[in-house]
N, C-alpha and C. Protein backbone atom coordinates (compact mmCIF):
# COMPACT_ATOMS: atom_id res chain seq x y z
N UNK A 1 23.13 -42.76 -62.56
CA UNK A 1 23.89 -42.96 -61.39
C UNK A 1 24.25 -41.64 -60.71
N UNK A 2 23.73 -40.33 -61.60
CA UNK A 2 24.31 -39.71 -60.93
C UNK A 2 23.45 -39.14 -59.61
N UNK A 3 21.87 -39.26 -60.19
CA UNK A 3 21.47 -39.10 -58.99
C UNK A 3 20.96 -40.14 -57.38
N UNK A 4 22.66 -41.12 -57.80
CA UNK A 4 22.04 -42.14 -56.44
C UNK A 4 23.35 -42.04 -55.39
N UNK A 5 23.12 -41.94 -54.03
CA UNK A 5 23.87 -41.33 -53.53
C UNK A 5 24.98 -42.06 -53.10
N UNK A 6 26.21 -41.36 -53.45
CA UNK A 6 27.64 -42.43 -53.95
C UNK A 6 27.61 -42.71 -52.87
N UNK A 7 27.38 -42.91 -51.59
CA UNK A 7 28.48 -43.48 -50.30
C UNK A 7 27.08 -44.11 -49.45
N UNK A 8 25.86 -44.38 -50.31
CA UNK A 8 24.95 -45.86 -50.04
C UNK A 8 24.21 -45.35 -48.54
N UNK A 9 24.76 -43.82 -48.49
CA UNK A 9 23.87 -43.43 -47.06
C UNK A 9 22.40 -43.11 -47.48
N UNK A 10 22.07 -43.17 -45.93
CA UNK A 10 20.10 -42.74 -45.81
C UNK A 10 20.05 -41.82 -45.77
N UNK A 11 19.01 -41.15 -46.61
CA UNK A 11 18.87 -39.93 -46.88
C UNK A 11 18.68 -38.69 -45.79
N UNK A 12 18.80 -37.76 -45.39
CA UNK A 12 19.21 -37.13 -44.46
C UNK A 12 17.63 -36.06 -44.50
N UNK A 13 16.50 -36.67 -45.24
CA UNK A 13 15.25 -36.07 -45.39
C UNK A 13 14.79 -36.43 -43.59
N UNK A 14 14.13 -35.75 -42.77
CA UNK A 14 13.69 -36.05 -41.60
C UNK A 14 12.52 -36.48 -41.71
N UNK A 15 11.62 -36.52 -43.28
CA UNK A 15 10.33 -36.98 -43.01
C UNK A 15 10.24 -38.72 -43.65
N UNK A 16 12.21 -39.31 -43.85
CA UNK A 16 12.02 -40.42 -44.47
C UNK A 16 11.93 -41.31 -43.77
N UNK A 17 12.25 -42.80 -43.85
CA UNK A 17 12.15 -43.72 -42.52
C UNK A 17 13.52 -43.84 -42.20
N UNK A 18 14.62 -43.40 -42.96
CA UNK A 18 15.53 -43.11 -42.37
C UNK A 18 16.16 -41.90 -41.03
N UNK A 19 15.08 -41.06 -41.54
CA UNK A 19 14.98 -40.01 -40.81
C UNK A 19 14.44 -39.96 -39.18
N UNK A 20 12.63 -40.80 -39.69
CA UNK A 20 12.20 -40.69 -38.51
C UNK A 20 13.19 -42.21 -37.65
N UNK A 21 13.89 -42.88 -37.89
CA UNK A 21 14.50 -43.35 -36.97
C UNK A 21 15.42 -43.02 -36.45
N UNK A 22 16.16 -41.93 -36.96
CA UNK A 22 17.21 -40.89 -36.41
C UNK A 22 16.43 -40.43 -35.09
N UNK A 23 15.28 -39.72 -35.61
CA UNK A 23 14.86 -38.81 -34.49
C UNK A 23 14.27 -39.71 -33.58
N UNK A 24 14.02 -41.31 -33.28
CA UNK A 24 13.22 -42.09 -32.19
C UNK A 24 14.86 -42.53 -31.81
N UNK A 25 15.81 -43.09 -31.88
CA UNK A 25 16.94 -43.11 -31.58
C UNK A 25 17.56 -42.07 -30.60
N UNK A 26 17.60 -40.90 -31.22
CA UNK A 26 17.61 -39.42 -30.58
C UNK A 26 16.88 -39.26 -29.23
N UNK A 27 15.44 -39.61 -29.53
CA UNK A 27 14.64 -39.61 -28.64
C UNK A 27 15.20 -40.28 -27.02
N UNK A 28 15.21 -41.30 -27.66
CA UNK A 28 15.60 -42.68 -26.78
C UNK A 28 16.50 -42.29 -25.72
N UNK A 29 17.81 -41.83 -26.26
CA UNK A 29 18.97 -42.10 -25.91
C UNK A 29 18.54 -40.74 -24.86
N UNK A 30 17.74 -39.42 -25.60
CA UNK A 30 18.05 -38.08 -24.71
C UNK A 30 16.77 -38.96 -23.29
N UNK A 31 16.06 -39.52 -23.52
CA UNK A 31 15.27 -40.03 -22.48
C UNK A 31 16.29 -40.75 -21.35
N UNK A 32 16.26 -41.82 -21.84
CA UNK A 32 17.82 -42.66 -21.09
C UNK A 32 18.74 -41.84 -20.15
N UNK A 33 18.71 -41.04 -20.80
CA UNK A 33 19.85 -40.34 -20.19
C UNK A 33 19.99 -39.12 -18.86
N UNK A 34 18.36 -38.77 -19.28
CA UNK A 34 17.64 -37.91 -18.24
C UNK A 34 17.16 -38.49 -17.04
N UNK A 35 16.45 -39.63 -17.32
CA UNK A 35 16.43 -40.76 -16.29
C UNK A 35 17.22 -41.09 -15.47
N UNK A 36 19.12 -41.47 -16.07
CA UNK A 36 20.21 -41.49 -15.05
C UNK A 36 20.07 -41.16 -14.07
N UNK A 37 20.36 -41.99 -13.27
CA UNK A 37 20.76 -43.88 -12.94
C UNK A 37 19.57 -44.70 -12.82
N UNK A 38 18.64 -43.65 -13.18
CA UNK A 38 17.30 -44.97 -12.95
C UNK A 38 17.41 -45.78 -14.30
N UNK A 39 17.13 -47.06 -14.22
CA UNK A 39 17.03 -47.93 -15.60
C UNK A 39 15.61 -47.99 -15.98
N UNK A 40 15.02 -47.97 -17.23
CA UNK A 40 13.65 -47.89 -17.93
C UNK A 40 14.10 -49.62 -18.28
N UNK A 41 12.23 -50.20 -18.32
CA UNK A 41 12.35 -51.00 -18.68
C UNK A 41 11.96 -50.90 -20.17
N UNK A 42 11.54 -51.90 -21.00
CA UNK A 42 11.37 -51.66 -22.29
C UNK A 42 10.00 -51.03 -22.36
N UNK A 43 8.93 -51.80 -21.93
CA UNK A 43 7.65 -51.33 -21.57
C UNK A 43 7.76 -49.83 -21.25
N UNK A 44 8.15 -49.33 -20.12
CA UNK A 44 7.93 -47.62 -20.02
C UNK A 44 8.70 -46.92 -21.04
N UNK A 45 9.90 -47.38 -21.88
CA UNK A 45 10.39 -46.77 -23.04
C UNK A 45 9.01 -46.53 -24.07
N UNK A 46 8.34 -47.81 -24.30
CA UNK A 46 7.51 -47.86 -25.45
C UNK A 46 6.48 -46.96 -25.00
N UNK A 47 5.68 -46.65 -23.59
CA UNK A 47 4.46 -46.17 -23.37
C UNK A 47 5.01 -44.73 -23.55
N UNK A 48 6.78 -44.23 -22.96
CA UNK A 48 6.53 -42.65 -23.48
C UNK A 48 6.82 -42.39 -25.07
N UNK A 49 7.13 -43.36 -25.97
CA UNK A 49 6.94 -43.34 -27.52
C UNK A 49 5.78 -43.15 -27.93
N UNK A 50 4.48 -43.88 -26.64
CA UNK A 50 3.09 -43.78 -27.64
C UNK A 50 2.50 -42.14 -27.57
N UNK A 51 3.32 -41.54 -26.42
CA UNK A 51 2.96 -40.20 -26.23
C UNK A 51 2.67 -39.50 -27.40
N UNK A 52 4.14 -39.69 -28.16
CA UNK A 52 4.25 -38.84 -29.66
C UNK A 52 2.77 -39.36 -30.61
N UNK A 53 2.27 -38.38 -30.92
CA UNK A 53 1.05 -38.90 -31.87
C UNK A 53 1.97 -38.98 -33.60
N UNK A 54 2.56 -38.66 -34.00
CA UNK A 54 3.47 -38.57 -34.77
C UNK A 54 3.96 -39.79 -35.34
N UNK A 55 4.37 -40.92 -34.28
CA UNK A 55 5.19 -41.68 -34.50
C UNK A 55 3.86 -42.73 -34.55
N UNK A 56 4.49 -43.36 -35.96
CA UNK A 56 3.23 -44.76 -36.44
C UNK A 56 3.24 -46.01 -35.22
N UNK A 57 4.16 -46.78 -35.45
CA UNK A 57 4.19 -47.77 -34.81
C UNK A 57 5.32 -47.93 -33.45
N UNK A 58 5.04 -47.16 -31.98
CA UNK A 58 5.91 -46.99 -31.25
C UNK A 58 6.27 -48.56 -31.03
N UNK A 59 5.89 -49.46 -30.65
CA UNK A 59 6.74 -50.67 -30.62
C UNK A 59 7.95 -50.82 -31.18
N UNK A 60 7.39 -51.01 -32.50
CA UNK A 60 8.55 -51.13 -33.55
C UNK A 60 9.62 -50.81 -33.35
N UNK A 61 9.33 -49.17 -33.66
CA UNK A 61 10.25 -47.76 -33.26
C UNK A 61 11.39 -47.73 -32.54
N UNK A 62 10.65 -48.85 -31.58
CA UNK A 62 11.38 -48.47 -30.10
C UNK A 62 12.45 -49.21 -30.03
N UNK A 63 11.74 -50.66 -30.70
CA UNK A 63 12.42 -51.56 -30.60
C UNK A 63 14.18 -51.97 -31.40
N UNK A 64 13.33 -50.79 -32.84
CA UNK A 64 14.68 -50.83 -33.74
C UNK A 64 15.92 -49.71 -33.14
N UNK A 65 15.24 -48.83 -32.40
CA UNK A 65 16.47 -47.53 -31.70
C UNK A 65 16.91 -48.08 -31.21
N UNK A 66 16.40 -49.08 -29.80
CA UNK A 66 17.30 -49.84 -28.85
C UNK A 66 17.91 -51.01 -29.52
N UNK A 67 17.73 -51.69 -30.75
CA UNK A 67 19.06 -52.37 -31.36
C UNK A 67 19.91 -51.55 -31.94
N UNK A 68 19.60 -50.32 -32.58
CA UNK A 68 20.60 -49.57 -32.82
C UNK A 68 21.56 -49.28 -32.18
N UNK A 69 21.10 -48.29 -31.07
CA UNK A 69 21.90 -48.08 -29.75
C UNK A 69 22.87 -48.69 -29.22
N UNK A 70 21.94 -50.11 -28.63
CA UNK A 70 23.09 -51.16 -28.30
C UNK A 70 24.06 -51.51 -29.40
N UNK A 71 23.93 -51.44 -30.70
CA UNK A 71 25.00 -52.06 -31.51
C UNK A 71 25.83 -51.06 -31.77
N UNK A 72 25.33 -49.53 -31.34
CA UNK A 72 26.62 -48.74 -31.42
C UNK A 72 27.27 -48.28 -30.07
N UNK A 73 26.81 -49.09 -29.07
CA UNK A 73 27.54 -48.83 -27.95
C UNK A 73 26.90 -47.80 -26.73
N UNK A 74 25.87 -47.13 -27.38
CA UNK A 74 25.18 -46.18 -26.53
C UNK A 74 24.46 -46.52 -25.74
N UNK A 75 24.19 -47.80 -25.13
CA UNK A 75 22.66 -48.45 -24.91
C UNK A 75 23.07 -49.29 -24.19
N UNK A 76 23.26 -50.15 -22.53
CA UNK A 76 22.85 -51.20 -22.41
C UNK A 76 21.98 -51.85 -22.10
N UNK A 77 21.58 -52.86 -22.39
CA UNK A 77 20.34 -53.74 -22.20
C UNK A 77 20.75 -55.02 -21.40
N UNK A 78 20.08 -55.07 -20.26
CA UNK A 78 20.34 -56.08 -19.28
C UNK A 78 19.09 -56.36 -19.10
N UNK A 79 18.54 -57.52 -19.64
CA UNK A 79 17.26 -57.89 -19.82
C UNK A 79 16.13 -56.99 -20.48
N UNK A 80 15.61 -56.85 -19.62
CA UNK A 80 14.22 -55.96 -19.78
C UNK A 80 14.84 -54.48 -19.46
N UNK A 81 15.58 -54.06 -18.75
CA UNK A 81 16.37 -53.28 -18.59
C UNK A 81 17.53 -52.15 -19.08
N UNK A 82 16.70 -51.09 -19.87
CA UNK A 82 17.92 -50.27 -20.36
C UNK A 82 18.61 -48.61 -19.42
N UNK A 83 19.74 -48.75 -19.90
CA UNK A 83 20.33 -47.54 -19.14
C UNK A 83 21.52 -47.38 -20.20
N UNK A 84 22.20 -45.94 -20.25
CA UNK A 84 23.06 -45.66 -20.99
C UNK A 84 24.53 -46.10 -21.05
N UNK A 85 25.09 -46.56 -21.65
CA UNK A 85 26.54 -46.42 -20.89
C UNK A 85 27.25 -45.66 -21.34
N UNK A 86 28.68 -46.01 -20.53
CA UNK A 86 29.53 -45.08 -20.10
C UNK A 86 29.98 -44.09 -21.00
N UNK A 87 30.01 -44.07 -22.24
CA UNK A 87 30.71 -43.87 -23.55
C UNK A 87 29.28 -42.47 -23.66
N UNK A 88 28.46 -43.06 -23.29
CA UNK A 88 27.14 -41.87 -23.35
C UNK A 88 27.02 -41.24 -22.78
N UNK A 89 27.15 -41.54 -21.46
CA UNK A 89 27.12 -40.39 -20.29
C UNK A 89 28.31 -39.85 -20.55
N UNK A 90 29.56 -40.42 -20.78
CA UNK A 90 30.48 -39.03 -21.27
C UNK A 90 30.50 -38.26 -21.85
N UNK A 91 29.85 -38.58 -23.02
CA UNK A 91 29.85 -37.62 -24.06
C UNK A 91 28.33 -36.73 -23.71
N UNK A 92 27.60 -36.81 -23.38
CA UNK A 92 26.68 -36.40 -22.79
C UNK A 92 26.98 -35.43 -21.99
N UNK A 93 28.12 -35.60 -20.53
CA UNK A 93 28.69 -34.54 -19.81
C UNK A 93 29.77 -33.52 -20.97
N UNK A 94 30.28 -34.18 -22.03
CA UNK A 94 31.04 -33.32 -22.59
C UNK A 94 29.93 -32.36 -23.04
N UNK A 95 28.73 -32.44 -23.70
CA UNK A 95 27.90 -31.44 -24.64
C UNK A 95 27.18 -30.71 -23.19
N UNK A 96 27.07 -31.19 -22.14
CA UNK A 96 26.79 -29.92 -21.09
C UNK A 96 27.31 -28.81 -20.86
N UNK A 97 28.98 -29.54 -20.61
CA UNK A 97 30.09 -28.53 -20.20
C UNK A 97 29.91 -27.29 -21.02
């Protein structure tokens, strides 16, 4: 037990699948956000994921960041339709300042 990690988190390796969904999440959100106020639909999210040769299955990928997102508040999705909200673009203008 001692080498299993007490507090049940994902490993913080960037080459794990915990990892690479950090960094398509990451991705996502810094895309989203550059875009502001234009909204991406899901489709042009996924075609600039297939860019990365890196990333296995951009669908997937894409698909699990933007439930992430949205379930932590960073993300809304209005149909086919994503754009950041408010909670993102703030904090977003805070890391400019």
């Amino acid at each position: 037990m001692a080498d299993q990690n007490p507090k049940g988190r994902a490993s913080l390796d960037p080459s794990s699948p915990a990892g690479e969904d950090r960094r398509t999440e990451s991705a996502v959100l810094a895309l989203l956000l550059d875009e502001h106020p234009s909204r991406l639909t899901m489709d042009e999210l996924i075609l600039v994921l297939c860019a990365d040769p890196d990333r296995g299955d951009p669908q997937d990928a894409g698909r699990r960041a933007v439930a992430e997102l949205v379930g932590a508040g960073l993300v809304h999705r209005d149909g086919n339709f994503l754009a950041p909200t408010r909670a993102a673009l703030y904090f977003h203008r805070l890391e400019v300042s």
